[in-house]
N, C-alpha and C. Protein backbone atom coordinates (compact mmCIF):
# COMPACT_ATOMS: atom_id res chain seq x y z
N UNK A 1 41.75 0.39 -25.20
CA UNK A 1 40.71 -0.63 -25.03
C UNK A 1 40.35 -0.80 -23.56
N UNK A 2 41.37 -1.09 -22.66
CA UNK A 2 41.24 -0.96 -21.32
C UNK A 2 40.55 0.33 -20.51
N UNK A 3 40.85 1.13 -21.20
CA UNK A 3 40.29 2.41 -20.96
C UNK A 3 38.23 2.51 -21.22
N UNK A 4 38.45 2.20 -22.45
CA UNK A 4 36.93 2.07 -22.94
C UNK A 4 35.93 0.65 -22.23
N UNK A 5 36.83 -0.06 -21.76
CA UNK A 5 36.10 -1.42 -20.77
C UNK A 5 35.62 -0.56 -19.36
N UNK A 6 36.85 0.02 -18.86
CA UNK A 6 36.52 0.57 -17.16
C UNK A 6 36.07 1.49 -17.61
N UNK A 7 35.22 2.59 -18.73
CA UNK A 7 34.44 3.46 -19.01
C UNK A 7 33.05 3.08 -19.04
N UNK A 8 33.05 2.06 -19.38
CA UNK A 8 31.96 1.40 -19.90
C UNK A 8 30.62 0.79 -18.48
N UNK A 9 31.97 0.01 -18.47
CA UNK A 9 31.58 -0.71 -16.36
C UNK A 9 31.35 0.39 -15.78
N UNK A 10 31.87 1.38 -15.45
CA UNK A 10 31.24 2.63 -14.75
C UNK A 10 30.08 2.93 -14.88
N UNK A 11 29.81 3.33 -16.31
CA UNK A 11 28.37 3.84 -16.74
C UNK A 11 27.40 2.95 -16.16
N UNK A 12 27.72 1.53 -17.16
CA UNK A 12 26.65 0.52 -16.34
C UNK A 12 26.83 0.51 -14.71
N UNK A 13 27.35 0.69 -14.12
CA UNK A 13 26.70 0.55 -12.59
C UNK A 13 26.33 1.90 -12.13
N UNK A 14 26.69 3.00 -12.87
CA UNK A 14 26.09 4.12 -12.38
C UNK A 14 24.48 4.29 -13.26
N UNK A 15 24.21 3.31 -13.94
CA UNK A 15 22.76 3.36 -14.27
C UNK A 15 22.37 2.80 -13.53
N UNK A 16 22.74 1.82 -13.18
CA UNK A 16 21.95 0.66 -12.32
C UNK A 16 21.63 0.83 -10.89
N UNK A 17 22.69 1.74 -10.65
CA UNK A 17 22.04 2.36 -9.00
C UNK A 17 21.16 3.13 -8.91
N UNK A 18 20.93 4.15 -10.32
CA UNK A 18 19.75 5.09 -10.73
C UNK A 18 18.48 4.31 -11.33
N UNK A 19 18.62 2.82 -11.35
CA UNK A 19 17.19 2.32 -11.67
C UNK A 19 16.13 2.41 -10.80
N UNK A 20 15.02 2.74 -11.01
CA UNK A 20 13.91 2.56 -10.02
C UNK A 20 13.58 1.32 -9.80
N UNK A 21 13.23 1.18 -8.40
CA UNK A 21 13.13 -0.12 -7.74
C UNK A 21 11.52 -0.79 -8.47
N UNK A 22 11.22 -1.54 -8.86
CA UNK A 22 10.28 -2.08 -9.01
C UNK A 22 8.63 -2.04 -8.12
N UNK A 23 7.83 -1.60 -8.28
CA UNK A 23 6.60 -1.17 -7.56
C UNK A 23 6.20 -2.50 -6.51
N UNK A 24 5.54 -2.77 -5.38
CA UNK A 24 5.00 -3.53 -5.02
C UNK A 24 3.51 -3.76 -5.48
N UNK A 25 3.20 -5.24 -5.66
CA UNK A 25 2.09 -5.19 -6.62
C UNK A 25 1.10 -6.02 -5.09
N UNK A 26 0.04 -5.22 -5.48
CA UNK A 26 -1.41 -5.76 -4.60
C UNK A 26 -2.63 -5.84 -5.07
N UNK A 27 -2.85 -6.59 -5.22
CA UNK A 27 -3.94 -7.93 -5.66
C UNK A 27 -5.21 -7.39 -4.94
N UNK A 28 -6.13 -7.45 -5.72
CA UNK A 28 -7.50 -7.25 -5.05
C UNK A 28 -8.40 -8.48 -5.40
N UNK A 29 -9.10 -9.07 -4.28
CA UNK A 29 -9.26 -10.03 -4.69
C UNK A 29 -10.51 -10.64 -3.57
N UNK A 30 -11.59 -11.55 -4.69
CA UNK A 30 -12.83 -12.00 -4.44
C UNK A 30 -12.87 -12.76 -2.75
N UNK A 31 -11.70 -13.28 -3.14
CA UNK A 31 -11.50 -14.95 -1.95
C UNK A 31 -9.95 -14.25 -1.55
N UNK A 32 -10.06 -14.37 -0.28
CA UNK A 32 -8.49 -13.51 0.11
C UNK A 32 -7.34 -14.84 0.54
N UNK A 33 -6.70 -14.71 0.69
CA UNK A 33 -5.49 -15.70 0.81
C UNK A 33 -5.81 -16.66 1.87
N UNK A 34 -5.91 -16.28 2.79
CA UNK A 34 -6.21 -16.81 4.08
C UNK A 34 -7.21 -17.49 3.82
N UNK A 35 -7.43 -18.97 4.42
CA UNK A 35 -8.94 -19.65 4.26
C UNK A 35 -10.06 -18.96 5.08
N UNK A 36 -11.26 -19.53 4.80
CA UNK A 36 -12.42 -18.39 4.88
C UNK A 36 -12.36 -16.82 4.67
N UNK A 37 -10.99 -16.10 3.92
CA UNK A 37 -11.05 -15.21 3.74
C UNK A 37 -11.35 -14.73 2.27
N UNK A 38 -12.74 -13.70 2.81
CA UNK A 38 -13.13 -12.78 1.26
C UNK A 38 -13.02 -11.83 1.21
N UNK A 39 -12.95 -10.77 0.45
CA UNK A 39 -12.40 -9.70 0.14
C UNK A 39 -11.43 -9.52 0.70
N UNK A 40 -10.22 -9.15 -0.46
CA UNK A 40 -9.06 -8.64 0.75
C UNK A 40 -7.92 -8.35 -0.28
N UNK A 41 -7.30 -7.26 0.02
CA UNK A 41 -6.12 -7.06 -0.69
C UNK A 41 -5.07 -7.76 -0.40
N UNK A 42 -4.25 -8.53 -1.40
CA UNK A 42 -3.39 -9.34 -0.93
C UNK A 42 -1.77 -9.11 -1.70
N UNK A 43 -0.52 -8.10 -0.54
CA UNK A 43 -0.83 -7.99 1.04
C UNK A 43 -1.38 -6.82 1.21
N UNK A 44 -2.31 -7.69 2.41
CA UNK A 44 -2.76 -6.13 2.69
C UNK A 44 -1.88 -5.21 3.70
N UNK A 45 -0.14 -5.90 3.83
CA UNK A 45 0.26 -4.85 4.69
C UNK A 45 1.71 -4.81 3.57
N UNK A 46 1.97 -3.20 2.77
CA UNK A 46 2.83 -3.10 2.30
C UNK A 46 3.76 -2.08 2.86
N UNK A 47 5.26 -2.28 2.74
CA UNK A 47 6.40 -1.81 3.38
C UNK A 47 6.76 -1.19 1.86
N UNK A 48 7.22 0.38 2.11
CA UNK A 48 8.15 0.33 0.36
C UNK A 48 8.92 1.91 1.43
N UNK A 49 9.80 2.13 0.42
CA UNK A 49 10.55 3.31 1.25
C UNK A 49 10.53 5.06 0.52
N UNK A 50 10.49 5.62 1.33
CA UNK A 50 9.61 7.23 0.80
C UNK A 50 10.41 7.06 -0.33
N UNK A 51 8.92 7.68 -1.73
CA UNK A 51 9.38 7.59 -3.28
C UNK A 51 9.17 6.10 -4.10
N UNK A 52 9.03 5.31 -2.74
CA UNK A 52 8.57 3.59 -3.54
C UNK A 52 6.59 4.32 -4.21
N UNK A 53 6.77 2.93 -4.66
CA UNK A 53 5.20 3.19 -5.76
C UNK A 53 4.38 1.58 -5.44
N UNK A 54 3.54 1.78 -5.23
CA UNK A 54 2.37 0.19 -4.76
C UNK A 54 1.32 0.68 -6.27
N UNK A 55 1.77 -0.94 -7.19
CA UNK A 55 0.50 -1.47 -7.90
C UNK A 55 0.00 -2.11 -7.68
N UNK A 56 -1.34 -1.37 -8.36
CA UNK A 56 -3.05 -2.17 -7.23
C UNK A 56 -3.25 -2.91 -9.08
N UNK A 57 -3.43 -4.17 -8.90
CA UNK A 57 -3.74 -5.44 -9.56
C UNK A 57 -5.21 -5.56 -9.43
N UNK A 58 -6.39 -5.47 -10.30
CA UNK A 58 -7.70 -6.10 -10.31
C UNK A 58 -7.95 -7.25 -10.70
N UNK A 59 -7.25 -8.15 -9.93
CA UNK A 59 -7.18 -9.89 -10.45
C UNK A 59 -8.85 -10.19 -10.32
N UNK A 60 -9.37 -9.57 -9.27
CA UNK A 60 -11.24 -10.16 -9.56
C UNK A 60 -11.85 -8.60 -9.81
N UNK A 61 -12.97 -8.91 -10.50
CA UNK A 61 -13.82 -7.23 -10.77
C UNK A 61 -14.35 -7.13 -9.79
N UNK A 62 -15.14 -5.98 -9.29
CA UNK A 62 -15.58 -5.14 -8.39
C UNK A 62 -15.14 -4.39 -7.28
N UNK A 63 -13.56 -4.06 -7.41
CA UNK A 63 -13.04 -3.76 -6.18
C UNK A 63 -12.22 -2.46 -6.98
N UNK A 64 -12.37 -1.26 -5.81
CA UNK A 64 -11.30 -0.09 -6.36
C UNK A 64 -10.34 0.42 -4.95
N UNK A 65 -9.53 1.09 -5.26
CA UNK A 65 -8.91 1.59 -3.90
C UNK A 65 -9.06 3.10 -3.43
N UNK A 66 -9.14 3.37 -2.24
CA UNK A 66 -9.58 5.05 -2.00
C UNK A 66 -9.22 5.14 -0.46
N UNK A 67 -8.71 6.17 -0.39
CA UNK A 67 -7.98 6.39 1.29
C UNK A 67 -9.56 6.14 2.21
N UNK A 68 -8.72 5.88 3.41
CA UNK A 68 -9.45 5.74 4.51
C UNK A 68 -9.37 7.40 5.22
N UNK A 69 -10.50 8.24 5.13
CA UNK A 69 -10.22 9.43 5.28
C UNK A 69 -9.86 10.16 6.68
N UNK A 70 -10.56 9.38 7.59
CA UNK A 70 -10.11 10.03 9.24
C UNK A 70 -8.83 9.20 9.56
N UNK A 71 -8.42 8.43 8.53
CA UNK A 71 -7.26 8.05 9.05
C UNK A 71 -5.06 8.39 8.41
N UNK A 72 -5.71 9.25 6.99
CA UNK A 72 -4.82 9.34 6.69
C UNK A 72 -4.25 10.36 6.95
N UNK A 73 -2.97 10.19 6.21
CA UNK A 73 -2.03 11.70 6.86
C UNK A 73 -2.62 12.85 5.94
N UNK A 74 -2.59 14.04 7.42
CA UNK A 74 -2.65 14.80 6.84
C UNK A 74 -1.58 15.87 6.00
N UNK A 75 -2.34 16.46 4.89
CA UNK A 75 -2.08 17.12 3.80
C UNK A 75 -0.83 16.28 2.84
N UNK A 76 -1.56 14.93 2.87
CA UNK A 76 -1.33 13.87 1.84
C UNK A 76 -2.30 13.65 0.70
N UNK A 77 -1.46 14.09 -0.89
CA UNK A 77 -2.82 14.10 -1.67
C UNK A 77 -3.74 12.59 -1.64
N UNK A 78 -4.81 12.48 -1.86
CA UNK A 78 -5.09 11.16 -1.91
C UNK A 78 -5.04 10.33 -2.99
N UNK A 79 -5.67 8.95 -2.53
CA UNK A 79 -4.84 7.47 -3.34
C UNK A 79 -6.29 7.24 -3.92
N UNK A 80 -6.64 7.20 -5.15
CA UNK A 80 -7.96 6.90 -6.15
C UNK A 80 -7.49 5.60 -7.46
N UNK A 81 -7.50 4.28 -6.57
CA UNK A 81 -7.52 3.54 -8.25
C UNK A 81 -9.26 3.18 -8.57
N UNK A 82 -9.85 4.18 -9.21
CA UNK A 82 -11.03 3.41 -10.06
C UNK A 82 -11.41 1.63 -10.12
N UNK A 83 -12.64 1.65 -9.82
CA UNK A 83 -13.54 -0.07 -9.89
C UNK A 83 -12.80 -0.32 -10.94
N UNK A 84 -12.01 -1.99 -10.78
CA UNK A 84 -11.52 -2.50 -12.24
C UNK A 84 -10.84 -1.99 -12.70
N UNK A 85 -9.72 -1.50 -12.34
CA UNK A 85 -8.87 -0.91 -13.11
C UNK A 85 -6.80 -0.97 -12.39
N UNK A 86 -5.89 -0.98 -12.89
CA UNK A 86 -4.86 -1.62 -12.69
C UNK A 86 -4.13 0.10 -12.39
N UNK A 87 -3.63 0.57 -11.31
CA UNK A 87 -2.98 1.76 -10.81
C UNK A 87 -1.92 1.59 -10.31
N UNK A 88 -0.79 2.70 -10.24
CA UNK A 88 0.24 2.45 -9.61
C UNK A 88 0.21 3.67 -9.03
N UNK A 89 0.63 3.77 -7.69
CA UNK A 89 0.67 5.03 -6.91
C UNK A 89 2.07 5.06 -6.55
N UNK A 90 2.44 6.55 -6.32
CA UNK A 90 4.15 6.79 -5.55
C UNK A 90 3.94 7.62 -4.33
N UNK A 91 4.44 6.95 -3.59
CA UNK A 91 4.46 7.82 -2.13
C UNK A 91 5.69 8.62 -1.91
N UNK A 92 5.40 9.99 -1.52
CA UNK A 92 6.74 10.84 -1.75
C UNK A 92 7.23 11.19 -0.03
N UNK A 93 5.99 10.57 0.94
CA UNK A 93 6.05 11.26 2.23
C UNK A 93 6.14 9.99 3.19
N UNK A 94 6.82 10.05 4.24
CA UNK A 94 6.66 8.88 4.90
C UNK A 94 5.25 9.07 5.78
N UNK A 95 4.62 7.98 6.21
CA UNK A 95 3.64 7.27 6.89
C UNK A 95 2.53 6.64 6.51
N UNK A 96 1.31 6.45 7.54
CA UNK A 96 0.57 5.09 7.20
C UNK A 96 -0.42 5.52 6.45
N UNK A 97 -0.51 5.13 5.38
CA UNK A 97 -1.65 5.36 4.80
C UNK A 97 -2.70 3.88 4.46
N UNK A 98 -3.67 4.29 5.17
CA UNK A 98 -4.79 2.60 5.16
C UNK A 98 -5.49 3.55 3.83
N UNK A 99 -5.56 2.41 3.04
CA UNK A 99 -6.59 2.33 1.91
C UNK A 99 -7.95 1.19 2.49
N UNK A 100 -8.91 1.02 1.33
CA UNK A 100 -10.44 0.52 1.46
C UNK A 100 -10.71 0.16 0.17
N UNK A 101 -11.57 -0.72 -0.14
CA UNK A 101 -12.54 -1.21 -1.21
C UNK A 101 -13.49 -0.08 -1.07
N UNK A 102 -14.21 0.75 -1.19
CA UNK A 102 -15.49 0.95 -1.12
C UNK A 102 -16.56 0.52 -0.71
N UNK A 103 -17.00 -0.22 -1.44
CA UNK A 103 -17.56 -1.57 -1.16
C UNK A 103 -18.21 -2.54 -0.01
N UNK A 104 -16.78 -2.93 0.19
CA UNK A 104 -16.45 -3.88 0.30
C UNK A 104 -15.53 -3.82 1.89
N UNK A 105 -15.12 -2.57 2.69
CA UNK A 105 -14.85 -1.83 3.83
C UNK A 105 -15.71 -2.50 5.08
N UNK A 106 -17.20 -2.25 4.73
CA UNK A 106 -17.43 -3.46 5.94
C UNK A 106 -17.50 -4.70 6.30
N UNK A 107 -16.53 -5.27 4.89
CA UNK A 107 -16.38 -6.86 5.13
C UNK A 107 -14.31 -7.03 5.30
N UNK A 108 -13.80 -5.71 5.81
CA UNK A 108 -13.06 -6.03 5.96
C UNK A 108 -11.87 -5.99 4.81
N UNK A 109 -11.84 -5.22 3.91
CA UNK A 109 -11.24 -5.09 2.54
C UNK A 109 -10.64 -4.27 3.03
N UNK A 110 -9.41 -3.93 3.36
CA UNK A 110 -8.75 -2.70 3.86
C UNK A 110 -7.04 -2.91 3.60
N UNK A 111 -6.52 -1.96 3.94
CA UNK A 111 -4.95 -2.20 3.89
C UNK A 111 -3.99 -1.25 4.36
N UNK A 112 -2.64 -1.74 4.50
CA UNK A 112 -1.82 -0.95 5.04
C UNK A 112 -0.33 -0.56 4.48
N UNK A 113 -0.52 0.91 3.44
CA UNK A 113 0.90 1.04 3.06
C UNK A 113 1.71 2.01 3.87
N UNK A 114 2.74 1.66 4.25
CA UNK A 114 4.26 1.68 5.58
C UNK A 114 4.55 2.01 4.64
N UNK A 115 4.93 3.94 4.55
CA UNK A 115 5.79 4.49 3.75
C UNK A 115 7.34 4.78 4.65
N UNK A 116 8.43 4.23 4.25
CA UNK A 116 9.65 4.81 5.43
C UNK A 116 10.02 4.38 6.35
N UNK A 117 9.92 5.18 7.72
CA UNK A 117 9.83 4.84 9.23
C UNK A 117 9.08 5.58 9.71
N UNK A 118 7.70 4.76 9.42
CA UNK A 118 6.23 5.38 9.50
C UNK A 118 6.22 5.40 11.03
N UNK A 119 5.32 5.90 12.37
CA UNK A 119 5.36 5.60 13.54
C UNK A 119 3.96 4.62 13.69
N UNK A 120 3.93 3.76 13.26
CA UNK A 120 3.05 2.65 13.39
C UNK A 120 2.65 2.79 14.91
N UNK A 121 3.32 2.92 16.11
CA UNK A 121 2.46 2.87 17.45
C UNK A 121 1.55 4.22 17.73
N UNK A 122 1.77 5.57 17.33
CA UNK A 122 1.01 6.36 16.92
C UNK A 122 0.19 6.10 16.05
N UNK A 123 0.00 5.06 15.48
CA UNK A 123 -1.51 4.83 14.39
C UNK A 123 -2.29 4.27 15.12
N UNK A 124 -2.36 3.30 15.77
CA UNK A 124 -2.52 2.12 16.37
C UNK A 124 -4.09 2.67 17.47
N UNK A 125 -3.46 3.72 18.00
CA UNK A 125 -4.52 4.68 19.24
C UNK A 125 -5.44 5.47 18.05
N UNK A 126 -5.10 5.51 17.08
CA UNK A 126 -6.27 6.53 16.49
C UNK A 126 -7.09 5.47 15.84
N UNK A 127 -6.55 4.25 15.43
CA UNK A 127 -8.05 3.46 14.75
C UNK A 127 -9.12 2.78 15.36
N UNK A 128 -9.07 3.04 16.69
CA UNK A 128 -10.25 2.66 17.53
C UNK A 128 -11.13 3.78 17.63
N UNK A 129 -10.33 5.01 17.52
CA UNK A 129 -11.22 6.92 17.80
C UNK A 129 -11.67 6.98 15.94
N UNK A 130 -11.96 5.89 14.76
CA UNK A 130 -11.65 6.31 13.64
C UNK A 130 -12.83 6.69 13.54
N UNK A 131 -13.47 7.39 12.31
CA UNK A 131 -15.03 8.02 12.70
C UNK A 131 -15.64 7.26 11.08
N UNK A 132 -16.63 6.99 10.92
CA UNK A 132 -17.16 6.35 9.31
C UNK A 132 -16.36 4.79 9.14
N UNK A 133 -15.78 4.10 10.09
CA UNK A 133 -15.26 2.78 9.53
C UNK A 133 -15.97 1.69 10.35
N UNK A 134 -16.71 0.19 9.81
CA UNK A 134 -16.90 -0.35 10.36
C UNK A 134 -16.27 -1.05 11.09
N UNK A 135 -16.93 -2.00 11.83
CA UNK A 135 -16.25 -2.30 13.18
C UNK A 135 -14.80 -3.55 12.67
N UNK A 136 -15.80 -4.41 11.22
CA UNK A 136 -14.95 -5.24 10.50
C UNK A 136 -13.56 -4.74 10.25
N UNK A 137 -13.86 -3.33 9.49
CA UNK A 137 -12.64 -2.42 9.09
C UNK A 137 -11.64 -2.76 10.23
N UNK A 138 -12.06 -1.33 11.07
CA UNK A 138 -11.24 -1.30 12.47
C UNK A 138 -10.01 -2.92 12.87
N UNK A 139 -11.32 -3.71 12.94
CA UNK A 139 -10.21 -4.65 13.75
C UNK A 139 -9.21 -5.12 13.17
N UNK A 140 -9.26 -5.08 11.92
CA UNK A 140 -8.67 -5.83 10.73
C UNK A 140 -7.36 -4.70 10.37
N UNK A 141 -7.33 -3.62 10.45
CA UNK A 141 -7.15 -2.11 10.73
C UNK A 141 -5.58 -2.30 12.25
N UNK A 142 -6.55 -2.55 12.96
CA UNK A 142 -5.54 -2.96 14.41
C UNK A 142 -4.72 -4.12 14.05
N UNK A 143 -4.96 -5.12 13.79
CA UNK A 143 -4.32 -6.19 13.51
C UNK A 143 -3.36 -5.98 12.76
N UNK A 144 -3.51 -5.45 11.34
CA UNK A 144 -2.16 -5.22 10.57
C UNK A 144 -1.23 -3.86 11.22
N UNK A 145 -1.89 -3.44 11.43
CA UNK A 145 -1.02 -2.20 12.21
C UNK A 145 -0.29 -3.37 13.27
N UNK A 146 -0.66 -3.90 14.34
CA UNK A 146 -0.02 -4.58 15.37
C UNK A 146 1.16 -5.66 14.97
N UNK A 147 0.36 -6.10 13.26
CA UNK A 147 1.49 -7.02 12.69
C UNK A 147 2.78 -6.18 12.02
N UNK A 148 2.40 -4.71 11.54
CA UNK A 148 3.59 -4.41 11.17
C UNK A 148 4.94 -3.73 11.89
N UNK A 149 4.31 -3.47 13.01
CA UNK A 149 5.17 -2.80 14.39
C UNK A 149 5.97 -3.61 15.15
């Protein structure tokens, strides 16, 4: 019996260290958290560790997610959740990958997923040189980069 108890307890904690961690979930959304803030993924700055997975939540309609293209890593496949629709992505590589609304990019709809031990101060110099992002983007762009470093 003793035998089949400490058999047992083993298994269960050797599943439980093999569970996958739970996805981080991000909210897209009409009115953003912050007062006077609209559009905005909320957070828009996510931390998960190479192999974590970020779900994109369509709590309001009209918003989809799609890489920011002069800014992501290269020969990283890209991040596509469809207008209205609920996605979960897995990152297998460390670094920064900024996503966008479509949309919704020159009001500032943007975000930041920190795969690992991304080099966030190497991002930081390229989103002012970024080429196709408005200026809204950008600053909003610098800011979470500056907040996550």
């Amino acid at each position: 019996m003793i035998r089949f108890l400490l058999t047992a307890m083993l298994a269960t904690t050797s599943l439980s260290a093999v569970a996958a961690e739970p996805a981080a979930t991000v909210r897209e959304l009409n009115r953003g958290p912050g007062q006077d803030e609209t559009f905005a993924y909320d957070p828009a700055i996510i931390r998960i560790p190479v192999g974590g997975s970020v779900r994109f939540e369509p709590t309001d309609k009209g918003h989809n997610v799609t890489p920011i293209q002069s800014l992501w890593p290269a020969g990283a496949p890209p991040v596509t959740v469809p207008f209205n629709a609920e996605g979960t992505v897995t990152f297998e590589r460390p670094g920064v990958y900024p996503v966008q609304c479509t949309p919704h990019a020159g009001l500032g709809m943007v975000a930041l997923i920190v795969v690992g031990d991304a080099d966030l101060a190497a991002f930081v110099p390229r989103v002012s040189s970024a080429s196709g992002l408005a200026p809204k983007a950008k600053a909003k762009l610098s800011a979470l980069a500056g907040a996550a470093g």
